[in-house]
Protein backbone atom coordinates (compact mmCIF):
# COMPACT_ATOMS: atom_id res chain seq x y z
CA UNK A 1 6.14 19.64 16.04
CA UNK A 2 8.57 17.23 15.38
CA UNK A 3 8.69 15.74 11.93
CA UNK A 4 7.55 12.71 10.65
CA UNK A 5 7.93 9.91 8.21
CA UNK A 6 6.18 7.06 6.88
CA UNK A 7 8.29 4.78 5.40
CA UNK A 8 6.46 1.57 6.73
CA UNK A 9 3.62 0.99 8.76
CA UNK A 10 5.53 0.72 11.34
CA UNK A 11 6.31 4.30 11.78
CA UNK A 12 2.96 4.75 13.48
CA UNK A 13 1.76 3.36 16.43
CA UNK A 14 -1.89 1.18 16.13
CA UNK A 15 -3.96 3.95 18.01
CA UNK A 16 -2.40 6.67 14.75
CA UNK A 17 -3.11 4.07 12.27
CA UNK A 18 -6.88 3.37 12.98
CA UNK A 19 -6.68 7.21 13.41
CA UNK A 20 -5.65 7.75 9.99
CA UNK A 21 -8.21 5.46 8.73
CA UNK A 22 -11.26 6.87 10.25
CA UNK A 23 -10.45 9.94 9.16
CA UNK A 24 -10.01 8.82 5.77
CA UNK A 25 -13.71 7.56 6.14
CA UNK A 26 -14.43 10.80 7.35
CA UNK A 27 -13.13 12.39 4.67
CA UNK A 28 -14.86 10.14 2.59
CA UNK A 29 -17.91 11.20 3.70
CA UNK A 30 -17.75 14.91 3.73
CA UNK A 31 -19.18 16.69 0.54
CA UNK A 32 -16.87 20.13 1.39
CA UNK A 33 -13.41 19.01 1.83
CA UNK A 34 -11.76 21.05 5.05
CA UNK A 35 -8.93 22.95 3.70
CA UNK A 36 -6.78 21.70 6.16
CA UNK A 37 -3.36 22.18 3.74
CA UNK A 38 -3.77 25.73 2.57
CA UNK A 39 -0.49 26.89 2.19
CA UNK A 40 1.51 23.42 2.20
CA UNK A 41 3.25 22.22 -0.18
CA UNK A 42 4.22 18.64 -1.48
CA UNK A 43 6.66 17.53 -4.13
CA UNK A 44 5.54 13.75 -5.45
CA UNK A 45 9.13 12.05 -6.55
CA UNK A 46 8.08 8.71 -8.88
CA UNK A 47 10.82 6.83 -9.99
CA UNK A 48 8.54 4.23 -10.90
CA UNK A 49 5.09 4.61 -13.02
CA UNK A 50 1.94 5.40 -10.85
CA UNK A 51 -2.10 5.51 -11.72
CA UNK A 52 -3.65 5.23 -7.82
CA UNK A 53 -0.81 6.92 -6.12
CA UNK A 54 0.27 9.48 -8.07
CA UNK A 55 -3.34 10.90 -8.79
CA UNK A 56 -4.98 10.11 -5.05
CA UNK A 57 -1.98 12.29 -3.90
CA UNK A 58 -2.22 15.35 -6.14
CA UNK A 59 -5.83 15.39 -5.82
CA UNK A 60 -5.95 15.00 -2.35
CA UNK A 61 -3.59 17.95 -1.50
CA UNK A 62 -5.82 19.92 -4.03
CA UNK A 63 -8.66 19.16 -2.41
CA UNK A 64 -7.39 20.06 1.07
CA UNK A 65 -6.31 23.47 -0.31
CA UNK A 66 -2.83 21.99 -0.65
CA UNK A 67 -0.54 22.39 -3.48
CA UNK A 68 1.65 19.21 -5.45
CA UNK A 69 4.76 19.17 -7.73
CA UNK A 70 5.34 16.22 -9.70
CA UNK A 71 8.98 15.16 -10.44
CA UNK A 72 9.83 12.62 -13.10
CA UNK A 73 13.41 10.95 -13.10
CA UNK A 74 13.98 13.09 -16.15
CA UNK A 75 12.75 16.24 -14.23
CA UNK A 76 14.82 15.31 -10.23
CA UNK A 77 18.27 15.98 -10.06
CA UNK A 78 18.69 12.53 -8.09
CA UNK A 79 17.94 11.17 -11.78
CA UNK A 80 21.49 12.74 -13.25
CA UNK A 81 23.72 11.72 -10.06
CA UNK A 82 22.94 14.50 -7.49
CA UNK A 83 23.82 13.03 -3.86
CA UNK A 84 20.14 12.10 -2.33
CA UNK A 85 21.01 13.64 0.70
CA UNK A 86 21.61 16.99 -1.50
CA UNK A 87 18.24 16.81 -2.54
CA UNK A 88 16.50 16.45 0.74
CA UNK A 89 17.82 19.22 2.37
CA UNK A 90 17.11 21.30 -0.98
CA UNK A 91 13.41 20.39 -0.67
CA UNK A 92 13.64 20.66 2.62
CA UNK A 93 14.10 24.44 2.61
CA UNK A 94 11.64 24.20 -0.50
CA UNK A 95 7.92 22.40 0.64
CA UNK A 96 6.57 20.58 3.60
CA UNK A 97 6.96 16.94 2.08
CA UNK A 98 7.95 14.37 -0.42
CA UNK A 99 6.28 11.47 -1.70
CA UNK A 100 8.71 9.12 -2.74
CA UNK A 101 8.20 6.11 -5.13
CA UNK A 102 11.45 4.45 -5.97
CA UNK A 103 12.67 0.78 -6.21
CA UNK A 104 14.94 1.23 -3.50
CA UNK A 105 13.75 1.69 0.43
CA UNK A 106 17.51 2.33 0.59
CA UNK A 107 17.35 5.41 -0.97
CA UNK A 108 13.64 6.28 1.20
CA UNK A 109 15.70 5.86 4.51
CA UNK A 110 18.57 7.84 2.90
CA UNK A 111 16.21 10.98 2.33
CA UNK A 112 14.74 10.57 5.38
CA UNK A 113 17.33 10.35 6.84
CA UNK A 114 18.45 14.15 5.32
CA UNK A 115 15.49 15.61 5.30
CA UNK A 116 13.79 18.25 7.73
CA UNK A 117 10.16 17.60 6.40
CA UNK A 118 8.02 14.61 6.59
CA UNK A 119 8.61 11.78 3.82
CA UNK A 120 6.13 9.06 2.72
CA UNK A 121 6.74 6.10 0.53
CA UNK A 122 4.44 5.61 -2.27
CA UNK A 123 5.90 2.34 -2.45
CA UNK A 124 9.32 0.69 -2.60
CA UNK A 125 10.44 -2.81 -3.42
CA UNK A 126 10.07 -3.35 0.28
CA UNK A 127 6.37 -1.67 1.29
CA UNK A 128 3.36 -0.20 -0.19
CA UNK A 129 2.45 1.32 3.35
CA UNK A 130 -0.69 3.84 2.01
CA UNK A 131 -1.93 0.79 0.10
CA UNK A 132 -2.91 -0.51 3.16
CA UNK A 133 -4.10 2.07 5.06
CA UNK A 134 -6.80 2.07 2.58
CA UNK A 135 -7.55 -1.85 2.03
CA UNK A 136 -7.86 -1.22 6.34
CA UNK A 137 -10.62 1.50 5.59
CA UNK A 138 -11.96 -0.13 2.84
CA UNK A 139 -12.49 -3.40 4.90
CA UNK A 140 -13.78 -1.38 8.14
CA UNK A 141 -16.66 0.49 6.02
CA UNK A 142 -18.25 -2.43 4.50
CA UNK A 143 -17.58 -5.10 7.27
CA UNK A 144 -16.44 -3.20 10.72
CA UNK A 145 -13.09 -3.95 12.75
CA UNK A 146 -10.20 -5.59 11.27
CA UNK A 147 -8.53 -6.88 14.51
CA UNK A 148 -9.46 -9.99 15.20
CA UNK A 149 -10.36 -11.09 11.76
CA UNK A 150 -8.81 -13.76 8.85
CA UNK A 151 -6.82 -12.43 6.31
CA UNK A 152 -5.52 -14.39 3.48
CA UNK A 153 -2.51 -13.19 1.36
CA UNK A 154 -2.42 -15.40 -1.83
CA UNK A 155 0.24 -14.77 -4.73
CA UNK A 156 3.91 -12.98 -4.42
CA UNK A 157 5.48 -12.55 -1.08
CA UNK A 158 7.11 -9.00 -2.00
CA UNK A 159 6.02 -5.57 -1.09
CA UNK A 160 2.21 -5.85 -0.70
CA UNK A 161 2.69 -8.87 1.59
CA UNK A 162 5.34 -7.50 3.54
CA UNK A 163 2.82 -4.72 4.07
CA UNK A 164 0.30 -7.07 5.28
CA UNK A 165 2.63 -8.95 7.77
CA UNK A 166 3.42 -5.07 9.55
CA UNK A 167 -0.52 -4.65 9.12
CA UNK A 168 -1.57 -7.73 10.52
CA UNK A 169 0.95 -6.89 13.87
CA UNK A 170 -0.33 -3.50 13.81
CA UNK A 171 -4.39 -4.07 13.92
CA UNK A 172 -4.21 -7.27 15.30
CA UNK A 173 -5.75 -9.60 12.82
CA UNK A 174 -4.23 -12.92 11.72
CA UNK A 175 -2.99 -13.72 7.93
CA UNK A 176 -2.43 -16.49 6.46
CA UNK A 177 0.10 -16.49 3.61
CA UNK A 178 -0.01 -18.61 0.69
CA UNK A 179 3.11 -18.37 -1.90
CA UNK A 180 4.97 -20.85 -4.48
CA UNK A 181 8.08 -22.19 -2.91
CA UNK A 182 11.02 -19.52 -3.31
CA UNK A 183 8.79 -16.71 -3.25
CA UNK A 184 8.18 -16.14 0.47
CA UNK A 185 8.44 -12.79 2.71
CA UNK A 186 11.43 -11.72 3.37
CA UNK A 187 12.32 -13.80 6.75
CA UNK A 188 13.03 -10.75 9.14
CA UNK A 189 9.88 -9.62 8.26
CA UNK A 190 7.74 -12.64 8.69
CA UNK A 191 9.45 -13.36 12.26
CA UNK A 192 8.12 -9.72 13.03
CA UNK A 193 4.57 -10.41 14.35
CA UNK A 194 3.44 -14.15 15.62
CA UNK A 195 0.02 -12.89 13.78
CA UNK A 196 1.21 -14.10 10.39
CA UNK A 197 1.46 -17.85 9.59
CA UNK A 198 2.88 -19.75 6.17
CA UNK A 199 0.99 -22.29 4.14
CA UNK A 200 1.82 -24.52 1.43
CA UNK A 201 -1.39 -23.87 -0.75
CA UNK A 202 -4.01 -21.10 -1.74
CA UNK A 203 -6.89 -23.35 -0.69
CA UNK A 204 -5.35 -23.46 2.67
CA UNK A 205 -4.90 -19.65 3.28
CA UNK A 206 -8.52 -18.94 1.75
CA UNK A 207 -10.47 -21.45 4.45
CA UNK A 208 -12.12 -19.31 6.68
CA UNK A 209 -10.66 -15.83 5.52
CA UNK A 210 -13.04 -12.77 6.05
CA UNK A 211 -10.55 -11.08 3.23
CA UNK A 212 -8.69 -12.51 0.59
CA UNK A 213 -5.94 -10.37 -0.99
CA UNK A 214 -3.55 -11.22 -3.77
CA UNK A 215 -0.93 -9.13 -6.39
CA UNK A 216 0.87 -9.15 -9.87
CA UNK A 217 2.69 -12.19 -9.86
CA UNK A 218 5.50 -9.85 -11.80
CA UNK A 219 5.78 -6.95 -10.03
CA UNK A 220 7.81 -3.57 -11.41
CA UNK A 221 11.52 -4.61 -11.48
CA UNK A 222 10.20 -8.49 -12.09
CA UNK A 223 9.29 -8.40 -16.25
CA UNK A 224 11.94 -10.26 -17.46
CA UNK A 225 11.06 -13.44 -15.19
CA UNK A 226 7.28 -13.54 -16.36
CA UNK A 227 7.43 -16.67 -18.31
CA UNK A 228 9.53 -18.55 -15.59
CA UNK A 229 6.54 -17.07 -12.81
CA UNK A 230 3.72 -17.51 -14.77
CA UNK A 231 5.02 -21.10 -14.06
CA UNK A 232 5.97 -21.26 -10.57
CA UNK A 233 2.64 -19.53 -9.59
CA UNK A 234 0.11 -21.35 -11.80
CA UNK A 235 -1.56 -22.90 -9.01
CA UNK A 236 -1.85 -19.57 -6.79
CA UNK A 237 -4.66 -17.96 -8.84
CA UNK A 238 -7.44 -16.43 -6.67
CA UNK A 239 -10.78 -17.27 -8.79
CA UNK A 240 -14.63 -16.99 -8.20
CA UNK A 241 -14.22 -21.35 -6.71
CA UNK A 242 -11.35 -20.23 -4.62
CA UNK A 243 -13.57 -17.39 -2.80
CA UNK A 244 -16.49 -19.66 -2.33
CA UNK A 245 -14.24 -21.63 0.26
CA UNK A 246 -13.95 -18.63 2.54
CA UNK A 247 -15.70 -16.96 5.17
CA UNK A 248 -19.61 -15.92 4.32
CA UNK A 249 -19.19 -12.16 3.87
CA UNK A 250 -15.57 -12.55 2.24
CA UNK A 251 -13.93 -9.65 0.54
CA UNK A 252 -11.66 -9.75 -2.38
CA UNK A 253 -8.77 -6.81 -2.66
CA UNK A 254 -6.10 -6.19 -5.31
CA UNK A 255 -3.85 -3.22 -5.35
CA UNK A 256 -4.20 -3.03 -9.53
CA UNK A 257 -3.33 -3.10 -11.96
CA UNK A 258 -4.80 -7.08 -12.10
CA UNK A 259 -3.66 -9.26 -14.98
CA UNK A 260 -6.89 -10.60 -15.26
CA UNK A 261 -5.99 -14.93 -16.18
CA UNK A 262 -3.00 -14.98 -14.25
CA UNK A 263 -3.26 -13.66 -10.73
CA UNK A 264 -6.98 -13.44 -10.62
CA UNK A 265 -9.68 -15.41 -13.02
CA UNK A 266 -11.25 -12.83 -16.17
CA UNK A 267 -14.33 -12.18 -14.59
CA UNK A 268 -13.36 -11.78 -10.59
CA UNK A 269 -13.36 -8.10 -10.02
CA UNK A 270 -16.95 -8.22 -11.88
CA UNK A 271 -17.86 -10.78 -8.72
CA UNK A 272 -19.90 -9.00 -6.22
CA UNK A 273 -17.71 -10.19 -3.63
CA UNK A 274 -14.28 -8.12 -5.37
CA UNK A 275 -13.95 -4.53 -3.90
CA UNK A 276 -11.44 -3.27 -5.64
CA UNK A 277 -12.59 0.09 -7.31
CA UNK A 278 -14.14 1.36 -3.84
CA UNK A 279 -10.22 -0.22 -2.04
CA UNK A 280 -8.77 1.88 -5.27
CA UNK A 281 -11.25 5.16 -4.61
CA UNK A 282 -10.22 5.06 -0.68
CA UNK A 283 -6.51 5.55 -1.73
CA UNK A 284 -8.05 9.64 -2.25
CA UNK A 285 -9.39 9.36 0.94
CA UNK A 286 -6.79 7.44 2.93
CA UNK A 287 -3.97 9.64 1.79
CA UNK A 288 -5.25 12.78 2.78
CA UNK A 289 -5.86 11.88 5.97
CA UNK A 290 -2.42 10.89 5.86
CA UNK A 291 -1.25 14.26 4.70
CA UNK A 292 -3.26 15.53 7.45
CA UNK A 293 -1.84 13.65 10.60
CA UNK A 294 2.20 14.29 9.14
CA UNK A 295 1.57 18.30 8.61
CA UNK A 296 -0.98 19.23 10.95
């Protein structure tokens, strides 16, 4: 079988992706876990600080018989200066993946690049590609198909909404995108898909949305500009009065960590409408089907 990544939603096509998400619901389902990974072998590479991804991914290949090393920078080699392609083709000879979170999608494509095994990104700068595989399953258990539906993207136009733009191309729904001026998806990316328009306010992107999604407005890499964004997105906040001008039925995501009173109002992921800690508990699911389709 001929390896493969997943470095963006992209690398899939749409019939793999809605694939990957029924079997996470699958998954989800099933009180005996198939041991599916017995034998394998995964080493998780974070670069950055993880909760959701780190722990969804060494539980998951536990739980499919599977077996997960954790690297710190302090612990990889890549951390004191060794060549990234030198690493790849070490673990390559090593375990049957890497999970890579790094600032850098650079450096992703570079070890992918190397490497012999299949590599996912747990995020980059760029994507968050397993984020959205489960916001997908998390939306398609409680309210059915995606395609075809509203999406509003409210807040930063970095990684999570670059994932939404290659989500809304791949399952066929349309977003709406809401950000302060200067803080827009990257260009290439938006021109990607015509299934992803720009507005100029939150209200705008909420009307009519079946889902309303939103991030930190200071992502990793972003701390020292917090003052100067808490600013420029003041008027972006997704609150309990913003939802109420979306679709009946609306859901309300968020990757977490929320900064509850900036990006979201104190008491919205206590609003019966906020999904969040079943979107967060399908990362587990999501992500072993992942492992799944790349090593079986």
């Amino acid at each position: 079988m001929a390896k493969r990544d997943f470095l963006t939603l992209l690398d899939c096509s749409p019939e793999e992706l809605k694939s990957i998400v029924r079997r996470g619901t699958e998954l989800r389902g099933m009180a005996e876990q198939p041991q599916t990974l017995a034998g394998r072998s995964a080493v998780l590479v974070f670069q950055l600080n993880s909760t959701r991804t780190r722990v969804a991914f060494e539980v998951g290949i536990r739980e499919l018989g599977g077996h997960a090393v954790v690297l710190s920078p302090k612990d990889s080699q890549i951390g004191r200066g060794e060549p990234v392609e030198d690493t790849a083709r070490v673990l390559s000879e090593m375990v049957d993946a890497v999970i890579i979170r790094t600032a850098s999608q650079a450096l992703l494509e570079q070890f992918a690049a190397a490497a012999t095994i299949p590599v996912i990104n747990a995020m980059s700068e760029r994507y968050h590609p397993c984020q959205l595989l489960a916001d997908v399953q998390t939306f398609e258990e409680l309210r059915g198909p995606i395609e075809g539906r509203t999406v509003a993207f409210v807040g930063d136009g970095y990684n999570m909404c670059h994932s939404y733009i290659n989500a809304a191309r791949q399952w066929g729904f349309h977003l709406k995108i809401a950000t302060p001026q200067g803080y827009g998806p990257d260009p290439e990316i938006f021109r990607s898909t015509n299934n992803a328009e720009l507005v100029a306010t939150a209200e705008e992107a909420v009307a009519g949305a079946d889902l309303v999604v939103t991030d930190v407005w200071s992502s990793m890499g972003h701390e020292a500009e917090e003052r100067k964004r808490l600013a420029a997105f003041a008027d972006f906040q997704v609150s309990e009065t913003l939802l109420d001008k979306a679709a009946d039925g609306v859901l309300f995501m968020h990757c977490l960590p929320a900064h509850r009173g900036q990006e979201i109002s104190p008491t919205l992921l206590d609003d019966p409408r906020a999904c969040v800690f079943h979107e967060a508990g399908n990362r587990l699911h999501s992500q072993k089907a992942l492992l799944e389709f790349l090593l079986t």
